[in-house]
Protein backbone atom coordinates (compact mmCIF):
# COMPACT_ATOMS: atom_id res chain seq x y z
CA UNK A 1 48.92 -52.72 39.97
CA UNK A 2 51.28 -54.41 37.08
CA UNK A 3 48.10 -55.23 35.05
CA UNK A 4 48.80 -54.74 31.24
CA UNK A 5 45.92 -51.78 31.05
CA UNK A 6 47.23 -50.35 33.85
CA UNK A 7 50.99 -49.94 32.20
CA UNK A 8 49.03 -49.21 28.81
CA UNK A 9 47.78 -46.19 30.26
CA UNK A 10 50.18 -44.81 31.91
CA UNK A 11 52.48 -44.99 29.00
CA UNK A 12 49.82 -43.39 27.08
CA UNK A 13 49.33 -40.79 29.26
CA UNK A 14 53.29 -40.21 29.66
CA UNK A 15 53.72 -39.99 25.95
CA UNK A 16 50.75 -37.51 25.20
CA UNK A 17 51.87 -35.33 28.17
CA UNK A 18 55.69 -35.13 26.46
CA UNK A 19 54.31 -34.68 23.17
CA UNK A 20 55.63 -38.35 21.61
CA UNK A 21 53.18 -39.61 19.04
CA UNK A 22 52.73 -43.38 19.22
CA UNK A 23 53.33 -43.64 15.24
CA UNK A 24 56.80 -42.83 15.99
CA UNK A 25 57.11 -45.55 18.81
CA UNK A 26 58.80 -48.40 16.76
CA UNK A 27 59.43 -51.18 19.33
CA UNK A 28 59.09 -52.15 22.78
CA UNK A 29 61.74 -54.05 25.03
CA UNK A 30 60.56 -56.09 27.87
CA UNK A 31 61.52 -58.41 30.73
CA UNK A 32 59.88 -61.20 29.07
CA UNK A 33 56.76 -61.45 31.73
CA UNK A 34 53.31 -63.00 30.20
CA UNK A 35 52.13 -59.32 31.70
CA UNK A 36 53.98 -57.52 28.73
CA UNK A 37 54.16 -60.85 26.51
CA UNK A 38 50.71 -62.28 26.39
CA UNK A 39 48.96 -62.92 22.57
CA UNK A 40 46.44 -61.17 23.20
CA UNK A 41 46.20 -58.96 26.24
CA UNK A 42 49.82 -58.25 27.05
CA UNK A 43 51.01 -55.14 26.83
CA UNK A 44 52.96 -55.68 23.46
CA UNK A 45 50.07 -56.73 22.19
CA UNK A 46 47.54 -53.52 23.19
CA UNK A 47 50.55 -51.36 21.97
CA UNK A 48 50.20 -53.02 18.51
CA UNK A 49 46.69 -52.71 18.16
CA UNK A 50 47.47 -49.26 18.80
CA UNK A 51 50.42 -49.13 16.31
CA UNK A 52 50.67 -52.30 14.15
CA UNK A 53 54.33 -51.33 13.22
CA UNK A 54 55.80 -51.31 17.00
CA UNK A 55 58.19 -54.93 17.33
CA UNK A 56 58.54 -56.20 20.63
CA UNK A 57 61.62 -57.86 21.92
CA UNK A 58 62.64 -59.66 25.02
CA UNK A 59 65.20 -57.77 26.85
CA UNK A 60 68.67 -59.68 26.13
CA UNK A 61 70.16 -58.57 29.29
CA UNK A 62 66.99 -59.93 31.21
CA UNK A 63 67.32 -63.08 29.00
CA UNK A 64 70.98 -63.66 30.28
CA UNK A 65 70.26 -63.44 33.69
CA UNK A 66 66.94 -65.66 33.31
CA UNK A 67 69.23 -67.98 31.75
CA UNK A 68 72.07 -67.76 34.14
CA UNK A 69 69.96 -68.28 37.26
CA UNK A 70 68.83 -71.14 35.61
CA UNK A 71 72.37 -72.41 34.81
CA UNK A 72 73.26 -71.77 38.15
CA UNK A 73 70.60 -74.67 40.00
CA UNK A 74 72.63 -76.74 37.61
CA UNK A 75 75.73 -75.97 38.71
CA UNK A 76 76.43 -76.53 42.38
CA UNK A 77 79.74 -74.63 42.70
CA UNK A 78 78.36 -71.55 41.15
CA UNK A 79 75.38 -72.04 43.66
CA UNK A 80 77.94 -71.62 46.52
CA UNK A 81 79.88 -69.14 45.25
CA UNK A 82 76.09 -67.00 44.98
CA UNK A 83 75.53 -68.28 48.48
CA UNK A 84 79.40 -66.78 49.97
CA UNK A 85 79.07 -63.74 47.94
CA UNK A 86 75.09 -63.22 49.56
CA UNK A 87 76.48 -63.61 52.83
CA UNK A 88 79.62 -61.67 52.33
CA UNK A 89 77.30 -58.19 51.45
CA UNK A 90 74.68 -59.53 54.17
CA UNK A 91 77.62 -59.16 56.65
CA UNK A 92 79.08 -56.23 55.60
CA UNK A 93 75.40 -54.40 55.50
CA UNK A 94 74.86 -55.59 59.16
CA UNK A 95 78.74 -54.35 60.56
CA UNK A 96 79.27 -51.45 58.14
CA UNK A 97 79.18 -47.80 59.78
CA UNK A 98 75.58 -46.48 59.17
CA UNK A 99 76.99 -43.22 57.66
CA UNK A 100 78.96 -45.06 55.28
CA UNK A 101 75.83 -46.97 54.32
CA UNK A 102 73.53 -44.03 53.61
CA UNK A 103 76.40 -42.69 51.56
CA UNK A 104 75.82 -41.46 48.26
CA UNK A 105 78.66 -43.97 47.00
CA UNK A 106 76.92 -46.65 48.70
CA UNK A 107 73.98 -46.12 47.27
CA UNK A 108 74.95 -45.88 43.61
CA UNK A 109 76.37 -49.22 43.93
CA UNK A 110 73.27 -50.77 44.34
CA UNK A 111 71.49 -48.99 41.79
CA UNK A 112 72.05 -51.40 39.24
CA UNK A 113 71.26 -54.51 41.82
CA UNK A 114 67.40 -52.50 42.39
């Protein structure tokens, strides 16, 4: 359900089942969300009470691209240019042969966009 408790637990229960220890767990990376960021009830925060040594970071890659969609409302060229290359794949998605599509090449190209 993305509550904090509810990703709590199941990293709990994925680290006892592989045998990790949460003293050895030494920081946490995040997408910045209040979910794993809050004071007091975000998950960062319920690991720590768990582990007081575990440092939490926000994600730098997630912090570019916070910051670049940001930059890009700002820049009205860049806004088009995210506007032709959305259509561009849109198109191609829509005319493309449907084997090539469910391709296994095809598919690892997006991987990174999911």
């Amino acid at each position: 359900n993305g509550k904090a408790d509810t990703i709590e637990t199941t990293i709990m229960e994925y680290l006892t089942d592989k045998g990790f220890p949460l003293s050895k767990m030494v920081g946490l990376g995040t997408d910045g969300a209040s979910v794993m960021t809050g004071r007091r009830e975000g998950l960062a925060a319920r690991l720590k009470r768990r582990q007081s040594s575990i440092t939490s970071i926000h994600c730098a890659c997630h912090h570019l691209a916070l910051a670049a969609a940001q930059a890009g409302k700002q820049v009205p060229s860049l806004k088009r240019s995210s506007n032709q290359l959305f259509h561009s794949f849109s198109t191609f998605t829509r005319t493309a042969p449907p084997e090539w599509l469910a391709s296994r090449l095809f598919r690892s190209f997006l991987t990174p966009l999911s």
